[in-house]
PDB file of N, CA and C in Angstrom:
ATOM      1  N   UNK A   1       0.836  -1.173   0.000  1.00  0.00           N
ATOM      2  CA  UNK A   1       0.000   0.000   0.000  1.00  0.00           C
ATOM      3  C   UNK A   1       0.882   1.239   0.000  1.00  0.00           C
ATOM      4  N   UNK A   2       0.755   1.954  -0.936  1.00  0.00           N
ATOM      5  CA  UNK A   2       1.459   3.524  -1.123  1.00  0.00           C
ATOM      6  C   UNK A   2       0.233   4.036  -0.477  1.00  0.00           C
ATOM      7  N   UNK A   3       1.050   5.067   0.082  1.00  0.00           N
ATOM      8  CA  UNK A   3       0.784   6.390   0.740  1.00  0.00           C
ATOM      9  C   UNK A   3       0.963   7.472  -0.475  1.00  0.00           C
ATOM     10  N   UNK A   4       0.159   7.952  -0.748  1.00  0.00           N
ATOM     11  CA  UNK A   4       0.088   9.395  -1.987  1.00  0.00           C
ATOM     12  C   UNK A   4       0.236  10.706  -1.467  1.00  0.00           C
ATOM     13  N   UNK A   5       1.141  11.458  -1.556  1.00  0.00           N
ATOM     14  CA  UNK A   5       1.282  13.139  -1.023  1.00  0.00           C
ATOM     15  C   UNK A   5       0.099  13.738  -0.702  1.00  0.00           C
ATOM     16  N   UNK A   6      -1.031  13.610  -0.815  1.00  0.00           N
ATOM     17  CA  UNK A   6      -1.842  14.038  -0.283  1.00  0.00           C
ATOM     18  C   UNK A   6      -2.394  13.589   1.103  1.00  0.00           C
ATOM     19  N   UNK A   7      -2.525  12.194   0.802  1.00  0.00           N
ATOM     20  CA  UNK A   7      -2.687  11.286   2.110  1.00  0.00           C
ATOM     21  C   UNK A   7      -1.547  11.939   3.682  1.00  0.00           C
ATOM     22  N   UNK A   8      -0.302  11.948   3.032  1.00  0.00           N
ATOM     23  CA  UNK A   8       0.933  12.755   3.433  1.00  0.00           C
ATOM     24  C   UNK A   8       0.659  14.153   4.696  1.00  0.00           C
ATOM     25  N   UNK A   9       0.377  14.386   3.206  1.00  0.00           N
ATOM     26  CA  UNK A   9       0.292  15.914   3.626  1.00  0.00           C
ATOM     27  C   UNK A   9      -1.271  16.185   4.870  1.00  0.00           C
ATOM     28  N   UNK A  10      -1.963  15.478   4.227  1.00  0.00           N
ATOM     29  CA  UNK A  10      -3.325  15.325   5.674  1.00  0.00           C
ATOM     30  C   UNK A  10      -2.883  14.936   6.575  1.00  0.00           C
ATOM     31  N   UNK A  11      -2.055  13.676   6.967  1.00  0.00           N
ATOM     32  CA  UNK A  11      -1.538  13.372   7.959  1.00  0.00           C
ATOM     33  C   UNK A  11      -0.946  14.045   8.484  1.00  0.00           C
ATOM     34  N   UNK A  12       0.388  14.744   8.112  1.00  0.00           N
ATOM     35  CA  UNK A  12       0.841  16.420   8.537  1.00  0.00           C
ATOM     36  C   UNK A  12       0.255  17.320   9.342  1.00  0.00           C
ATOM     37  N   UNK A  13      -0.915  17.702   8.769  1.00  0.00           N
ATOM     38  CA  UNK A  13      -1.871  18.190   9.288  1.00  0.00           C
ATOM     39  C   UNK A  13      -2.300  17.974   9.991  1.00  0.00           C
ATOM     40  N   UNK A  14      -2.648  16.753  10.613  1.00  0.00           N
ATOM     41  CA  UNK A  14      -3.453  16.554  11.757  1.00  0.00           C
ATOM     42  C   UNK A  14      -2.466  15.749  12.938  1.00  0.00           C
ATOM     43  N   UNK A  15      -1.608  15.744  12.870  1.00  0.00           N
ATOM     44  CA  UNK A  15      -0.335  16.074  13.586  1.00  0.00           C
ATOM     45  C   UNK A  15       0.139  17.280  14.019  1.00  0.00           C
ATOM     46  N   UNK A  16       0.321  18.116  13.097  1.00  0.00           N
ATOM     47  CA  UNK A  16       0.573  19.653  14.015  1.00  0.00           C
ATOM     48  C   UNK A  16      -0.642  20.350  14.310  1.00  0.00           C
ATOM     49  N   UNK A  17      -1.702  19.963  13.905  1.00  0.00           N
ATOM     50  CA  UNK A  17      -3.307  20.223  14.716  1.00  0.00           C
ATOM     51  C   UNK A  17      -3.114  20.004  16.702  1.00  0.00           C
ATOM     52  N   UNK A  18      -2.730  18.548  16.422  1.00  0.00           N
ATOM     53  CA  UNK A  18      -2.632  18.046  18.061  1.00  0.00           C
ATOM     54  C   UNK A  18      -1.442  18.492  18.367  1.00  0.00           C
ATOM     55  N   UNK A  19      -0.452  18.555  17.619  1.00  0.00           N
ATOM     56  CA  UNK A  19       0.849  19.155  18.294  1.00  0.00           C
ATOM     57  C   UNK A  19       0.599  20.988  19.161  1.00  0.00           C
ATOM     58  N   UNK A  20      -0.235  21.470  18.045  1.00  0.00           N
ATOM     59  CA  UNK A  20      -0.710  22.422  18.435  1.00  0.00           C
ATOM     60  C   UNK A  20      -1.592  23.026  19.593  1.00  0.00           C
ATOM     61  N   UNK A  21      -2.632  21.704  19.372  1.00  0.00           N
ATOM     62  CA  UNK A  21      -3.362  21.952  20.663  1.00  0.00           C
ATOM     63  C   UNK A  21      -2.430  21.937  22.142  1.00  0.00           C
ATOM     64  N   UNK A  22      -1.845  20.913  22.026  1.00  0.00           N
ATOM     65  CA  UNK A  22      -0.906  20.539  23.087  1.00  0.00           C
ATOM     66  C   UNK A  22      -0.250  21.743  23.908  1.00  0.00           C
ATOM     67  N   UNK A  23       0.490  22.503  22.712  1.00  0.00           N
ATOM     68  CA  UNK A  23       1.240  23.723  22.827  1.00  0.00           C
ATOM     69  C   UNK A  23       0.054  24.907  23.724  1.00  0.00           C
ATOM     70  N   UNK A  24      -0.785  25.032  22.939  1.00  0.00           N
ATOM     71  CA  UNK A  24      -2.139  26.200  23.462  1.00  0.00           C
ATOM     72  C   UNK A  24      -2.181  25.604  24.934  1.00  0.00           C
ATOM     73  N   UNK A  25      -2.588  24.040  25.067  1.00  0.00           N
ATOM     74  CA  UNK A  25      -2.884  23.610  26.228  1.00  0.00           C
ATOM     75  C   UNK A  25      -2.145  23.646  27.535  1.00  0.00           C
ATOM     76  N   UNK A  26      -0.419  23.805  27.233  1.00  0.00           N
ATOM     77  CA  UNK A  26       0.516  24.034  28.317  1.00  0.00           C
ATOM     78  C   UNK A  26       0.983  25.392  28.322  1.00  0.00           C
ATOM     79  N   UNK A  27       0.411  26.616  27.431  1.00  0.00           N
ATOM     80  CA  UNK A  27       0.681  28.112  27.199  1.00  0.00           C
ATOM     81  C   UNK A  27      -0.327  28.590  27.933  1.00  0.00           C
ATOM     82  N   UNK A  28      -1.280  28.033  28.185  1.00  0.00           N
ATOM     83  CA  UNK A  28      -2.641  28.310  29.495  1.00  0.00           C
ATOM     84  C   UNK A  28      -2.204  28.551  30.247  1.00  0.00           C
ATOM     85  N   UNK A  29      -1.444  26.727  30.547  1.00  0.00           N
ATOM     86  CA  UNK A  29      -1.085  26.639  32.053  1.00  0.00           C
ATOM     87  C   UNK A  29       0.157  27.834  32.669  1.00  0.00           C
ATOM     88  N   UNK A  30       0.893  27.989  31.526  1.00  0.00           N
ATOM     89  CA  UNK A  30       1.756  28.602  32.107  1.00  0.00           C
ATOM     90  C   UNK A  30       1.552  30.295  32.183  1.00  0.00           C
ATOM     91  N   UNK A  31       0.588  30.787  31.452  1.00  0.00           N
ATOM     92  CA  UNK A  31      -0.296  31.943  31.522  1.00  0.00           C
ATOM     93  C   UNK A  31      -0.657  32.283  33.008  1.00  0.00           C
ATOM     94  N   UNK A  32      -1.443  30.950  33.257  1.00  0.00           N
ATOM     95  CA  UNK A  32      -2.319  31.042  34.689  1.00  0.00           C
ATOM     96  C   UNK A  32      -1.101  31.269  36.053  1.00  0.00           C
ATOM     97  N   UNK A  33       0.027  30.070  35.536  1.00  0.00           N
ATOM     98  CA  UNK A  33       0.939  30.025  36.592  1.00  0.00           C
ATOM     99  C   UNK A  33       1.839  31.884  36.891  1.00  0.00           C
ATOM    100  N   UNK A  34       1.660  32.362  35.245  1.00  0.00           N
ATOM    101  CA  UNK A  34       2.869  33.431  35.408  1.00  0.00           C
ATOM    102  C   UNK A  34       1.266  35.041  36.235  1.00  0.00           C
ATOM    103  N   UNK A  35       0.556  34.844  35.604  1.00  0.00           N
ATOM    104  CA  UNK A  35      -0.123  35.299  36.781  1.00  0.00           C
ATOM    105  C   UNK A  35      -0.217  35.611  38.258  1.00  0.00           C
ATOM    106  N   UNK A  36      -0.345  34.285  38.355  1.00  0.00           N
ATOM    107  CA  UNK A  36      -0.062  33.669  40.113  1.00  0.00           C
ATOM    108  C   UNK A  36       1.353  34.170  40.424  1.00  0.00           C
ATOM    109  N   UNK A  37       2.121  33.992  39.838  1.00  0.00           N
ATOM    110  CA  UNK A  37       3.632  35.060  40.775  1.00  0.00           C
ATOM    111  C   UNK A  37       3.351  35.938  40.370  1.00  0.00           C
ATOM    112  N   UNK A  38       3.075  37.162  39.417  1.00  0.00           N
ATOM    113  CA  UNK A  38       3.572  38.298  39.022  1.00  0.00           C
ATOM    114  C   UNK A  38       2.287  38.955  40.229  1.00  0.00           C
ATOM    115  N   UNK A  39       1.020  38.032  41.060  1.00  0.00           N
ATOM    116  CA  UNK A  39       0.018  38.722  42.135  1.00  0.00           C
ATOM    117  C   UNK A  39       0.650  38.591  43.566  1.00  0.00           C
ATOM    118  N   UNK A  40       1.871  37.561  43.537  1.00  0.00           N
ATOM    119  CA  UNK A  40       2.723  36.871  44.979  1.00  0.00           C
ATOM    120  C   UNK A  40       3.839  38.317  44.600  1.00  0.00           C
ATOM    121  N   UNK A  41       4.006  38.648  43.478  1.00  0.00           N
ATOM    122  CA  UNK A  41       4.778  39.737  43.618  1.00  0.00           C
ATOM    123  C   UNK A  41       4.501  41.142  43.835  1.00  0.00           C
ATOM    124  N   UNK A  42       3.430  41.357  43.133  1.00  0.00           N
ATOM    125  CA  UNK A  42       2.744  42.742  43.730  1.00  0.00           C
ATOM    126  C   UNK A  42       3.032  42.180  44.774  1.00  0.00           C
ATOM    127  N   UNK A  43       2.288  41.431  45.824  1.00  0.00           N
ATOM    128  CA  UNK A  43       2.195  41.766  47.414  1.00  0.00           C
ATOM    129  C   UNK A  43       3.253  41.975  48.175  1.00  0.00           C
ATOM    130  N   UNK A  44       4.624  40.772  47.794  1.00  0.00           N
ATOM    131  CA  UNK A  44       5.567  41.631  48.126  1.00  0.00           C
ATOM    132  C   UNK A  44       6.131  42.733  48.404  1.00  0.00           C
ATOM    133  N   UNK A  45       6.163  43.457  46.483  1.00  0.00           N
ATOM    134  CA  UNK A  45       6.169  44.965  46.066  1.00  0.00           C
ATOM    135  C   UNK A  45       5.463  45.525  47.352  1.00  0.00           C
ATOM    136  N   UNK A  46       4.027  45.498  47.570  1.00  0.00           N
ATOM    137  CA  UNK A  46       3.700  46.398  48.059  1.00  0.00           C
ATOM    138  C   UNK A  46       4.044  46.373  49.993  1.00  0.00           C
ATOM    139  N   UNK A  47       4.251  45.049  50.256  1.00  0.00           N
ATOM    140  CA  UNK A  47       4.986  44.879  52.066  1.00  0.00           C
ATOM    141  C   UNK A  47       6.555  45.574  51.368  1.00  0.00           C
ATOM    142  N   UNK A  48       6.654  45.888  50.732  1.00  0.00           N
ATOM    143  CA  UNK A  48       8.173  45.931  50.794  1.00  0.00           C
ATOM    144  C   UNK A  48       8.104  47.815  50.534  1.00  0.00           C
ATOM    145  N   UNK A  49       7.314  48.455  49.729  1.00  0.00           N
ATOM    146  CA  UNK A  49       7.057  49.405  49.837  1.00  0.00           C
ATOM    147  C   UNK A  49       6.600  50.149  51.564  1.00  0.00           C
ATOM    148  N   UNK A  50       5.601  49.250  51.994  1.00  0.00           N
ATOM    149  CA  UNK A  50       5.143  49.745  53.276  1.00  0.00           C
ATOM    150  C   UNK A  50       5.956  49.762  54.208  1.00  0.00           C
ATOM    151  N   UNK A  51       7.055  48.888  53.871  1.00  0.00           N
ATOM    152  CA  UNK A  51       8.286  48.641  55.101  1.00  0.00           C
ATOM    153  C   UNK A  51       8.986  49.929  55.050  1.00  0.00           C
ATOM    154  N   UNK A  52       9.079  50.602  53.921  1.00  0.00           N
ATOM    155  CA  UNK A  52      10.189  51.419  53.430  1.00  0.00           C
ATOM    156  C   UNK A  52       9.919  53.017  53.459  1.00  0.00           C
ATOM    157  N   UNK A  53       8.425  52.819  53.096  1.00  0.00           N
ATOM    158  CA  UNK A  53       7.486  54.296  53.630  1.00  0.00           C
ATOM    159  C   UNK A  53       7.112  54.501  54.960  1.00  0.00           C
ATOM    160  N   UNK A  54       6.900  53.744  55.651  1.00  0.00           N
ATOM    161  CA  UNK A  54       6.560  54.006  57.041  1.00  0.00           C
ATOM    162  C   UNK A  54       7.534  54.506  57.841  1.00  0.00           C
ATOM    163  N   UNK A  55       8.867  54.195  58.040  1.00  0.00           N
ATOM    164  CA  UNK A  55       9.612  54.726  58.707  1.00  0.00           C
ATOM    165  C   UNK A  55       9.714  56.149  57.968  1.00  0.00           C
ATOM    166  N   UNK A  56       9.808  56.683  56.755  1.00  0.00           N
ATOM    167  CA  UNK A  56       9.897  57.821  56.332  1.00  0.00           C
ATOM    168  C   UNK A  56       8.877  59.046  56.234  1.00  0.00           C
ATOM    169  N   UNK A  57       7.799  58.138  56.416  1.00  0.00           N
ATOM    170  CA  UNK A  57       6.438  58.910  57.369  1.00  0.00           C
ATOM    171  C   UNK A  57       6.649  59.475  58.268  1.00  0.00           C
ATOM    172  N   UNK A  58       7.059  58.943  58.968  1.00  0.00           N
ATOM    173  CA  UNK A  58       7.094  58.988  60.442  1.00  0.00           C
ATOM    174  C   UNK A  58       8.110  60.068  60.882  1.00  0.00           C
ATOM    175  N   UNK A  59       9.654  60.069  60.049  1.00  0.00           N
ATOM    176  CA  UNK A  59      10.118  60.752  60.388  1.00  0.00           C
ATOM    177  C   UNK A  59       9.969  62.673  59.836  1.00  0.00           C
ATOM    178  N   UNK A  60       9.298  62.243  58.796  1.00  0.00           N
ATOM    179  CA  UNK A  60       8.443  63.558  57.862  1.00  0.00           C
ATOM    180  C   UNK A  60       7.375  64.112  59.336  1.00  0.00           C
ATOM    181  N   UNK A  61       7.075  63.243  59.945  1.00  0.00           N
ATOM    182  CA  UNK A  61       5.904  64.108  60.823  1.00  0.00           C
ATOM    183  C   UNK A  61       6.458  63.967  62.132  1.00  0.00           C
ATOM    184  N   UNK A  62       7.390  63.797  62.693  1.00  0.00           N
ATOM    185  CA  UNK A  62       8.093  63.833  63.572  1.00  0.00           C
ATOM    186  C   UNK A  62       9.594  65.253  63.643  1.00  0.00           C
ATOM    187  N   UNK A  63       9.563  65.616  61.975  1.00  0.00           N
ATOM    188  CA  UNK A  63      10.159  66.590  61.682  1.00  0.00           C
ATOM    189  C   UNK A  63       9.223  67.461  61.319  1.00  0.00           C
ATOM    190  N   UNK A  64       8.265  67.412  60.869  1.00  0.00           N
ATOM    191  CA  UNK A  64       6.882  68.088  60.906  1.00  0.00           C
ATOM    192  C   UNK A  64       6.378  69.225  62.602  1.00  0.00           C
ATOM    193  N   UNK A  65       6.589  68.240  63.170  1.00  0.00           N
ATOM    194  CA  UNK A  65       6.652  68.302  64.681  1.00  0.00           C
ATOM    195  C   UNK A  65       7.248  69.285  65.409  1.00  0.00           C
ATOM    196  N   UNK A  66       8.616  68.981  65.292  1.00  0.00           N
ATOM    197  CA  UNK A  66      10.091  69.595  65.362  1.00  0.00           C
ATOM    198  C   UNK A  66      10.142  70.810  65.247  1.00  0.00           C
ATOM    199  N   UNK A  67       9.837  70.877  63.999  1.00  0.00           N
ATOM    200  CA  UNK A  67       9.748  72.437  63.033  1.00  0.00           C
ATOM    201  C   UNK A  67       8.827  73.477  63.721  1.00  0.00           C
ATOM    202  N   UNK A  68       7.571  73.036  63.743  1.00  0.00           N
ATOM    203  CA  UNK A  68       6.115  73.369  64.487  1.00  0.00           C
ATOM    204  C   UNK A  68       6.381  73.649  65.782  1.00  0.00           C
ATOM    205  N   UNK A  69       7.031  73.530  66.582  1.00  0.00           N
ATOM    206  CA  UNK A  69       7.469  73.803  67.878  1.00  0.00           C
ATOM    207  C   UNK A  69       8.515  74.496  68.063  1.00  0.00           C
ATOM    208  N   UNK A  70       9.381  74.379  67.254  1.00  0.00           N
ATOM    209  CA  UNK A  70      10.618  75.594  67.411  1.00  0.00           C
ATOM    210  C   UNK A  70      10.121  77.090  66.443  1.00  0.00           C
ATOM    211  N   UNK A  71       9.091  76.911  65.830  1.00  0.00           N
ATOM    212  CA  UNK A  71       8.450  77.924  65.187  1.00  0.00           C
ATOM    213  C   UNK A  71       8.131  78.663  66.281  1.00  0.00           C
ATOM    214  N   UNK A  72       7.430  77.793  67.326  1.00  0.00           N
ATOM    215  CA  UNK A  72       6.093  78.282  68.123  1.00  0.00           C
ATOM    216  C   UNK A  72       6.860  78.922  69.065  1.00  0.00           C
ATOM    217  N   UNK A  73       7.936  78.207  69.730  1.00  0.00           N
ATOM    218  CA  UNK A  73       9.070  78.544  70.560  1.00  0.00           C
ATOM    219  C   UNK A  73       9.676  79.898  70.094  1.00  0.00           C
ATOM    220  N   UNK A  74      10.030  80.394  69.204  1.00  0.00           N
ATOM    221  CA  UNK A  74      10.760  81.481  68.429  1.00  0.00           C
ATOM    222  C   UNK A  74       9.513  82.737  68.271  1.00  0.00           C
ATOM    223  N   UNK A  75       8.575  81.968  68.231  1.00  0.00           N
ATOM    224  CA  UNK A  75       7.357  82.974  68.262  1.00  0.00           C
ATOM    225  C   UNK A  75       7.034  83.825  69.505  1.00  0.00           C
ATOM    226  N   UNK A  76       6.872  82.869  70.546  1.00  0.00           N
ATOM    227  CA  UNK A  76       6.841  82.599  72.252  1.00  0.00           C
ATOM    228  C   UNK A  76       8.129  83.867  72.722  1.00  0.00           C
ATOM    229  N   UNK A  77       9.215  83.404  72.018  1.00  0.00           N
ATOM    230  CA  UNK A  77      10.509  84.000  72.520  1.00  0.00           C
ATOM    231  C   UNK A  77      10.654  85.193  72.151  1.00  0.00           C
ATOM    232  N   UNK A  78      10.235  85.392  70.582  1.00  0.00           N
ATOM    233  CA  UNK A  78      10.203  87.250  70.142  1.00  0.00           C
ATOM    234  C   UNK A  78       8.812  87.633  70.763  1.00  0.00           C
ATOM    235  N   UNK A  79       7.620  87.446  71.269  1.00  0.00           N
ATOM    236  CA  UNK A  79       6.685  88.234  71.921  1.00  0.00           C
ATOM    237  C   UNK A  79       7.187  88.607  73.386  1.00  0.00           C
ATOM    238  N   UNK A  80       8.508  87.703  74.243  1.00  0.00           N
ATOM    239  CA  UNK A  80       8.882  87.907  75.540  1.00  0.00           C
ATOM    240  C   UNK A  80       9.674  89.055  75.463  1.00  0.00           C
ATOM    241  N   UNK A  81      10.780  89.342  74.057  1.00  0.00           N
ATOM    242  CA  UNK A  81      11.604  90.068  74.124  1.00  0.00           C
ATOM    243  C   UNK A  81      11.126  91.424  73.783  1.00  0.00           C
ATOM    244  N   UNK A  82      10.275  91.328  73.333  1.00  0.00           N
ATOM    245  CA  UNK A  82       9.865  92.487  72.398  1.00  0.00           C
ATOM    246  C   UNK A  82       8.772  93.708  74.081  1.00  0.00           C
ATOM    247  N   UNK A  83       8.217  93.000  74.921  1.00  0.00           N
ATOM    248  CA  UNK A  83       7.627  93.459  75.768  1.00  0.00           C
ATOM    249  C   UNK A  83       8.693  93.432  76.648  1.00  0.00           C
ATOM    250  N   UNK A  84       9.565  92.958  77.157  1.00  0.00           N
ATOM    251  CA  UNK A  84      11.283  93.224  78.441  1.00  0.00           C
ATOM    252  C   UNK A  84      11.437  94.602  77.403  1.00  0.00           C
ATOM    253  N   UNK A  85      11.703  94.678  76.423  1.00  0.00           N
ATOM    254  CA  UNK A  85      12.389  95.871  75.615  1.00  0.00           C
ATOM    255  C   UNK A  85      11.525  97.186  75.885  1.00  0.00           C
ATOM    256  N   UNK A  86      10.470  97.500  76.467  1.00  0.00           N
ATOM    257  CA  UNK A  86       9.660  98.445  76.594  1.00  0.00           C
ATOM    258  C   UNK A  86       9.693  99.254  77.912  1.00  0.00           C
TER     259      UNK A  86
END
């Protein structure tokens, strides 16, 4: 029994049909999988952000603070001098 180039060539075909599917079928999986880390990585990203902003919060309003009181102090201090001077 010969096989005729056409016969061939169908067979071809329905070989890289399933070869194909195959391919789509493990490009899912790995779709779904690269998903799933790149959402384990945001969360990271974002604990790793919060680790890194919070202390710099803190010291922004703790120098916030600072400022606000030696203002108030300097304020306090030229209304004392300004009335001794009279």
């Amino acid at each position: 029994m010969q096989l005729s180039s056409g016969e061939i060539l169908t067979g071809l075909y329905i070989v890289i049909g399933i070869m194909l599917i195959v391919v789509l079928y493990h490009v899912l999986f790995i779709v779904v999988d690269l998903r799933k880390v790149l959402r384990r990585i945001e969360d990271i990203t974002a604990q790793v952000e919060s680790v890194i902003l919070k202390p710099i919060s803190m010291a922004d309003q703790i120098l916030e603070w600072v400022v606000d009181h030696i203002e108030s102090w300097k304020e306090e201090k030229g209304k004392k001098s300004k009335h001794k001077g009279r």
